[in-house]
Protein backbone atom coordinates (compact mmCIF):
# COMPACT_ATOMS: atom_id res chain seq x y z
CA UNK A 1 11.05 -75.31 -52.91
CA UNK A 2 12.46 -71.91 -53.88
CA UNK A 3 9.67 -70.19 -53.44
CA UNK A 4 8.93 -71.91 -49.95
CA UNK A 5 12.62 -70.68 -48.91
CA UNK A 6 12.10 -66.91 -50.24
CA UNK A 7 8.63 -66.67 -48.08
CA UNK A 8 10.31 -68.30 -45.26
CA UNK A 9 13.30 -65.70 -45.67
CA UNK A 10 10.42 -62.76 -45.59
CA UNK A 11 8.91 -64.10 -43.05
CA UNK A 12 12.18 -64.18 -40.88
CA UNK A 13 13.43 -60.97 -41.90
CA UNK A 14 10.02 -59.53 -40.94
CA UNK A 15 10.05 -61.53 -37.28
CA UNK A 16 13.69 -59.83 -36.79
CA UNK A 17 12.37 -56.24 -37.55
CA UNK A 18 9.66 -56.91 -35.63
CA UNK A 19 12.05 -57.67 -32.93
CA UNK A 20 14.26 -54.82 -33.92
CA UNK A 21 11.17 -52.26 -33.93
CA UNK A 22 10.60 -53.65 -30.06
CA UNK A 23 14.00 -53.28 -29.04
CA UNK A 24 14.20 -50.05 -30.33
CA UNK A 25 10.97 -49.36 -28.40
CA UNK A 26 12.03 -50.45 -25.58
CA UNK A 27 15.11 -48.58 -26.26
CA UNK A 28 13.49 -45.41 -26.65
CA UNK A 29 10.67 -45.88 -23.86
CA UNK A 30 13.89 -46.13 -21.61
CA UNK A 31 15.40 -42.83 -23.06
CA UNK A 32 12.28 -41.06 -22.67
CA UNK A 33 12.17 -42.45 -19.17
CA UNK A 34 15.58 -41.27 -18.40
CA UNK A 35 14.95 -37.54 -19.84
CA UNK A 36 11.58 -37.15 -17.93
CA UNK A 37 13.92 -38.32 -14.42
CA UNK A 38 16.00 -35.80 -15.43
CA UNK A 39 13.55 -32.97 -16.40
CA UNK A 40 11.77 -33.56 -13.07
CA UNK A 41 14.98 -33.72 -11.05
CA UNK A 42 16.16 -30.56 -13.25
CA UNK A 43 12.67 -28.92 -12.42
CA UNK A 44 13.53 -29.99 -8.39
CA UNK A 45 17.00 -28.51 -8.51
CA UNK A 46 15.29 -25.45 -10.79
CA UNK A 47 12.56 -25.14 -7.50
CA UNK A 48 15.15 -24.96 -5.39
CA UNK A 49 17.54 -22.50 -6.72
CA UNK A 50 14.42 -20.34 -6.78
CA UNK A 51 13.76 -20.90 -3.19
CA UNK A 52 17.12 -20.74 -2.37
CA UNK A 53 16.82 -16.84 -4.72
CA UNK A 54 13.53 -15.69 -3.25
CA UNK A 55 15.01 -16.45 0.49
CA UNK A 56 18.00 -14.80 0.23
CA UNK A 57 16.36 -11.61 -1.25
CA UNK A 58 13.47 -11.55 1.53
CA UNK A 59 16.89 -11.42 3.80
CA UNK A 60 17.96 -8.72 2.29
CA UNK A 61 14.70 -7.16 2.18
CA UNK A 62 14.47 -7.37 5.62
CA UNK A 63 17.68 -6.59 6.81
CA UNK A 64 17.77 -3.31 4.51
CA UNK A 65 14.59 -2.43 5.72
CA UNK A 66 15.40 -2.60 9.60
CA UNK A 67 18.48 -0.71 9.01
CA UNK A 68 16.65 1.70 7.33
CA UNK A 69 14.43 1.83 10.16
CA UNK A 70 17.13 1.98 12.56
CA UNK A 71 18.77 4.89 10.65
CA UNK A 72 15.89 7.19 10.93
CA UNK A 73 14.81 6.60 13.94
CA UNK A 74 18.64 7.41 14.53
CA UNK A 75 17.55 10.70 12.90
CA UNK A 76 14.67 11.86 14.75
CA UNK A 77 16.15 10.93 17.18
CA UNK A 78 18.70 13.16 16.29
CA UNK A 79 16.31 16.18 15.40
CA UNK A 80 14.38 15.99 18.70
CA UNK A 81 17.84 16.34 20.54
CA UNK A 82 18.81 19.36 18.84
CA UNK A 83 15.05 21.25 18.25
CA UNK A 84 12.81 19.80 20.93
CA UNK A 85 13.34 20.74 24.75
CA UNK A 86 11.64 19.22 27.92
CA UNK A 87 9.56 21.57 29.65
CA UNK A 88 11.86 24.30 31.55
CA UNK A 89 14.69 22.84 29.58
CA UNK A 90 16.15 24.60 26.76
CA UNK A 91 19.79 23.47 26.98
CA UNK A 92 19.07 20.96 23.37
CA UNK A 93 18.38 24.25 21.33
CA UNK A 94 20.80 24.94 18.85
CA UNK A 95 20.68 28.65 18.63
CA UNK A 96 18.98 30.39 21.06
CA UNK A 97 18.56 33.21 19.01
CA UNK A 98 16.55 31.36 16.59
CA UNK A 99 14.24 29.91 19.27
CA UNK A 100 10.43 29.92 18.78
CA UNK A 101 9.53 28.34 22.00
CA UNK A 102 6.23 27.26 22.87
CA UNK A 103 6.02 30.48 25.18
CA UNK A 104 7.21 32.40 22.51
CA UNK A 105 10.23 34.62 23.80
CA UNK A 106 12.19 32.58 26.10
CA UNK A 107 12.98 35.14 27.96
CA UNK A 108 9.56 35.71 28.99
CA UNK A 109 8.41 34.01 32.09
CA UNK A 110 6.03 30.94 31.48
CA UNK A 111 2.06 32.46 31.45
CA UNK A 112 -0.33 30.64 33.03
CA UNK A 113 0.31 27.38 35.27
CA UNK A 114 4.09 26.20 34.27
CA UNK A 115 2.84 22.35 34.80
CA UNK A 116 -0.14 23.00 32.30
CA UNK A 117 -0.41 20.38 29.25
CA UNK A 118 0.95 23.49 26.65
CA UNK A 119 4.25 22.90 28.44
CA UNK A 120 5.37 19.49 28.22
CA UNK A 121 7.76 20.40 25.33
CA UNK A 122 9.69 23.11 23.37
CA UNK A 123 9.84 23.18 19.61
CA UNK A 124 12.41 25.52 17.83
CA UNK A 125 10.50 25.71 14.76
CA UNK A 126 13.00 28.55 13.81
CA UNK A 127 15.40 25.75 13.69
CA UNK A 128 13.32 22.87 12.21
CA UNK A 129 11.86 25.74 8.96
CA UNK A 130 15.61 25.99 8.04
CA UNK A 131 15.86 21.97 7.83
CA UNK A 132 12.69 21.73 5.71
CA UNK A 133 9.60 24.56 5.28
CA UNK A 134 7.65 22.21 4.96
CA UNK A 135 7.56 21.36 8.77
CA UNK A 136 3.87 22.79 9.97
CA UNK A 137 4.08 21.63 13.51
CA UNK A 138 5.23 18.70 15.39
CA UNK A 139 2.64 15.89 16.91
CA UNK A 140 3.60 14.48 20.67
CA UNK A 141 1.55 11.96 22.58
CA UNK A 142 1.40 12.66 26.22
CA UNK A 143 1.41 9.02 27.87
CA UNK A 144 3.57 7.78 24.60
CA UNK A 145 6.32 9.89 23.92
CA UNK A 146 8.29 7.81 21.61
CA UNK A 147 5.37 9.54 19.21
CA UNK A 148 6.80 12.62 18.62
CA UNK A 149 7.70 13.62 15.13
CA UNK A 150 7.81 16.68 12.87
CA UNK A 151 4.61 17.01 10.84
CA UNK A 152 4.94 17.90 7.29
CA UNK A 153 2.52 19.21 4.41
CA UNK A 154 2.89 19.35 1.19
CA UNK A 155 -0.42 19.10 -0.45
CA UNK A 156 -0.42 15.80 -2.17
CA UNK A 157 1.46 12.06 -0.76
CA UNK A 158 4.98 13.38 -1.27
CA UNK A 159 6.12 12.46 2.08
CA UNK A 160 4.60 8.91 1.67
CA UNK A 161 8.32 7.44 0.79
CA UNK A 162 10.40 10.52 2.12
CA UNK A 163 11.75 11.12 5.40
CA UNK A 164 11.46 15.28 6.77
CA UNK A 165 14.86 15.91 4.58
CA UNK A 166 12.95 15.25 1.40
CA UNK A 167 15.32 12.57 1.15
CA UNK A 168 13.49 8.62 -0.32
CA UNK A 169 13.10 6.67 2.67
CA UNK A 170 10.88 3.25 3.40
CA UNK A 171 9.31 5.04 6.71
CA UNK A 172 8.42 8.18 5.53
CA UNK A 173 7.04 10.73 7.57
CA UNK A 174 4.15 12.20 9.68
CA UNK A 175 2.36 14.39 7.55
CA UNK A 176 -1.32 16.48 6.90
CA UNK A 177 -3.75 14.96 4.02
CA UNK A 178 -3.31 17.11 0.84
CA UNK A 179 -6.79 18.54 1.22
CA UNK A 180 -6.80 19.75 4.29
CA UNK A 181 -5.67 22.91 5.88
CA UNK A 182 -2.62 22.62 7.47
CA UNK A 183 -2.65 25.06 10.14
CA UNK A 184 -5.56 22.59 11.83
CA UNK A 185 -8.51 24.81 11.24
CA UNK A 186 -10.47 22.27 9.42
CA UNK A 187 -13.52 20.32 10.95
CA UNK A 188 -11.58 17.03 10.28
CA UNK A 189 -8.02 16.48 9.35
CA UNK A 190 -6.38 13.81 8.29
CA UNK A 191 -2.87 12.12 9.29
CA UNK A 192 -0.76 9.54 7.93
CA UNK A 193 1.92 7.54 9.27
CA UNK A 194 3.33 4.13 8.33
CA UNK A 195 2.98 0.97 10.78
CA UNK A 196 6.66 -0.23 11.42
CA UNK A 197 7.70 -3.33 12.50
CA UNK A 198 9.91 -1.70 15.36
CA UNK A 199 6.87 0.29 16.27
CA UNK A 200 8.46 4.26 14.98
CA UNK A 201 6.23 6.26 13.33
CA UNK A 202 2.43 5.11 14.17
CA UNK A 203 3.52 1.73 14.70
CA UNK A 204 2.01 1.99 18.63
CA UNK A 205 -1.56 2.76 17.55
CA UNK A 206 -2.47 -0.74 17.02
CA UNK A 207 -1.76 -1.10 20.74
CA UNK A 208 -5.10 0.82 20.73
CA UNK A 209 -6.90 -2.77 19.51
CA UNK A 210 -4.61 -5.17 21.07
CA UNK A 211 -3.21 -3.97 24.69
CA UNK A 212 -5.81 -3.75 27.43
CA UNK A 213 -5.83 -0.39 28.82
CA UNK A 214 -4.01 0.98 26.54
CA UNK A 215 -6.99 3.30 25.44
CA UNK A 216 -7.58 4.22 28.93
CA UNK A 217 -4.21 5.06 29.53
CA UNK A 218 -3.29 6.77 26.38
CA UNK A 219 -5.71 9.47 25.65
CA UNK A 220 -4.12 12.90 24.95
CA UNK A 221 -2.09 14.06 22.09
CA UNK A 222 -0.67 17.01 21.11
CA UNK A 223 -0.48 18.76 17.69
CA UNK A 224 2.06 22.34 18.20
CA UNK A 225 2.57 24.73 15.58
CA UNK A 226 4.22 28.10 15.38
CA UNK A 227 0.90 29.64 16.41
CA UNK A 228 -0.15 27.26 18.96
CA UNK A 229 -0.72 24.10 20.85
CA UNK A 230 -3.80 22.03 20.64
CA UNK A 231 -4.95 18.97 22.91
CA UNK A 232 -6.42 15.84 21.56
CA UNK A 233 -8.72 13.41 22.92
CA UNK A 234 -9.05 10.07 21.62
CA UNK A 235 -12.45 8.90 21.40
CA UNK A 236 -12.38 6.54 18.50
CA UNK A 237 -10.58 3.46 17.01
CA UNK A 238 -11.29 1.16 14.10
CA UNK A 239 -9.85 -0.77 11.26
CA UNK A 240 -11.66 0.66 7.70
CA UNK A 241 -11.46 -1.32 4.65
CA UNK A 242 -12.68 1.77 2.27
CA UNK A 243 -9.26 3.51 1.65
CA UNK A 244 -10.79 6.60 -0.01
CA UNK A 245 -14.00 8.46 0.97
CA UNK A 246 -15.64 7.01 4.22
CA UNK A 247 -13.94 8.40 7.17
CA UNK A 248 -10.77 9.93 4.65
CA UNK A 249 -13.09 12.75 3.78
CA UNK A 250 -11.63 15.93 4.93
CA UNK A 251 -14.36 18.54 5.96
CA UNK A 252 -13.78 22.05 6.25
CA UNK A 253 -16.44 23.08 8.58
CA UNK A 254 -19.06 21.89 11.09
CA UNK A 255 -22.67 21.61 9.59
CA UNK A 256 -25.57 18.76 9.92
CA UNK A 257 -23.88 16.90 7.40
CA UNK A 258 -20.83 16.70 9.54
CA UNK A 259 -22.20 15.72 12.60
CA UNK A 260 -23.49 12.55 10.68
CA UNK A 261 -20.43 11.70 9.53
CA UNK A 262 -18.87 11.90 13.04
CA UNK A 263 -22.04 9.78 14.42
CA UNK A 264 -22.30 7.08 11.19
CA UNK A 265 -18.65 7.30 9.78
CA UNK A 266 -15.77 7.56 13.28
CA UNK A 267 -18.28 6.31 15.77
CA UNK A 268 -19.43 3.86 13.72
CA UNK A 269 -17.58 0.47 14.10
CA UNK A 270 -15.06 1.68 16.59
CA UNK A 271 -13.86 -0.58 19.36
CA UNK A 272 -14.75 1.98 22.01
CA UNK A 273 -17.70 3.49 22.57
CA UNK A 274 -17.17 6.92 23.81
CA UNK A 275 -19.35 10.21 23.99
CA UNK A 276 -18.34 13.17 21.76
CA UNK A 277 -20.60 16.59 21.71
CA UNK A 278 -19.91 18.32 18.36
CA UNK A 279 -20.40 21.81 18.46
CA UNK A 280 -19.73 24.27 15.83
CA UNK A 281 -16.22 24.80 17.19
CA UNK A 282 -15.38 21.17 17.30
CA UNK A 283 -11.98 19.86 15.33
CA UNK A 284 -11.62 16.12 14.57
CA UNK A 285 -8.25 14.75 14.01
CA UNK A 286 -7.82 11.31 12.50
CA UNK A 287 -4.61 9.31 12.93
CA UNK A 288 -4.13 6.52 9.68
CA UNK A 289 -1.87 3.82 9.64
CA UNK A 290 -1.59 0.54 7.49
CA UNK A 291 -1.87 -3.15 8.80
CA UNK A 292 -0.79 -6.41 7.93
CA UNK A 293 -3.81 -6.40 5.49
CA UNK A 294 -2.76 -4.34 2.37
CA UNK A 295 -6.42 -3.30 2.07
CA UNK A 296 -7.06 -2.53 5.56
CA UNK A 297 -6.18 0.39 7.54
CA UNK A 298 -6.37 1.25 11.25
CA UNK A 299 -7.62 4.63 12.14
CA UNK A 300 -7.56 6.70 15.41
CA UNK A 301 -10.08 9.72 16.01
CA UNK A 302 -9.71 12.26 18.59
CA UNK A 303 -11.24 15.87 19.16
CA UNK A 304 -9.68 18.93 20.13
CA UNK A 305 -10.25 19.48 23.72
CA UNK A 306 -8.26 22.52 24.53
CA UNK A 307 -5.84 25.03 22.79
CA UNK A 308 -3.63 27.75 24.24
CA UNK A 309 -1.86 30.32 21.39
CA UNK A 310 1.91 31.52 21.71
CA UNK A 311 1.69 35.32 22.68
């Protein structure tokens, strides 16, 4: 009998662990339960602080980077008050002995025909070489004025992040591609100018691709330098995914090779189709911006069309 009661006892003892060992499973499959609910909701909240992080510091992004906008637009703005003049108006220079108009002394009356192109604006570069010597000339778009900046060289990308002061800015500035000549007498020269969201610098060109008309109506530019004026036509527009060699290849003079680069390289692809002689005299300017696309860039070609030199 004793030895019935001592198996029953084991046998009891092991049907109350075996009930233990399930409550204690069922005890732990509930904890585990509970921490993965709370993992997932502390993953949700984690998410969401993130979001919450990331959002707030795109607003900031973007609210730094349209006042930085605003401020130098604010300071060109600025700069073409004080060292750029309408045509017969000289009132904005700063020191008239300084001046190096665009008809040289300004006492001297105006050569020529006063209403031609070479007369649209003044430029005191007298004024603008004691801001910065790096200033080689100053671009201005006939039917677009709001284009109309200093142009700088400095024979690399240092302008790339740095306004005309030298000073680190978002925009930049307008300046000459480091292997190029920057008095303009190269076969093809480049220029580089962001694309910003309140349209300063070049961000207008892409109105070449997306406003009708726009091309016909906004042909001529104008690149001015302390020697001279010369008059651009556009005849070329297109958005290039190769961001070095292709159409960024500088050339320093016209031979056969060139004229297949302007015929298979500009021409090819653009969104106009427009007639260009090249000639041994001929000077291609190419306008660069960036897009939306961080590996595409929109270009604009023109050629030089006329010139007139400062006596």
């Amino acid at each position: 009998m004793a030895i019935c009661y001592i198996g029953g006892m084991k046998k009891d003892r092991f049907k109350l662990l075996k009930n233990n060992m399930k409550q204690i499973g069922k005890k732990i499959w509930k904890l585990t339960e509970a921490i993965t609910h709370r993992k997932k909701d502390a993953v949700i909240i984690l998410v969401c602080v993130v979001f919450v992080i990331v959002a707030v510091f795109s607003i900031v992004r973007i609210v730094q980077l349209h006042s930085a906008e605003i401020k130098q637009e604010q300071e060109i703005h600025a700069l073409q008050e004080e060292y750029i003049s309408e045509a017969g108006d000289t009132t904005s220079m700063s020191d008239e002995s300084d001046m190096v108009a665009k008809t040289g002394d300004l006492e001297t009356e105006p050569e020529d025909d006063p209403n031609a192109w070479y007369h649209d604006i003044d430029v005191d570069f007298a004024g603008l070489r004691k801001q910065n010597e790096d200033i080689v000339g100053w671009i201005y778009f006939e039917d677009e004025e709001s284009i109309s900046y200093p142009l700088l060289y400095s024979g690399d990308d240092y302008y790339l992040r740095r306004n005309y002061l030298k000073e680190e800015e978002t925009a930049g500035s307008i300046y000459i591609d480091g292997n190029n000549n920057p008095d303009l007498s190269n076969a093809h020269t480049l220029i580089y100018g962001h694309n910003m969201r309140n349209l300063s610098m070049f961000g207008k060109l892409k109105f070449y691709k997306t406003e009708e008309d726009y091309f016909e109506n906004h042909r001529y530019f104008q690149l001015i330098t302390e020697t001279g004026a010369y008059r651009y036509k556009v005849f070329a527009y297109k958005d290039v995914t190769t961001l070095t060699g292709g159409i960024y290849t500088t050339w320093k003079y016209v031979d056969d090779d060139f004229r297949d680069f302007v015929e298979n390289t500009i021409c090819q692809g653009s969104y106009v189709d427009a007639d260009i002689d090249v000639d041994d005299e001929t000077h291609i300017v190419t306008l660069s911006t960036c897009s939306y696309d961080s590996d595409v860039r929109f270009t604009v070609s023109a050629v030089r069309v006329d010139e007139h030199e400062w006596e």
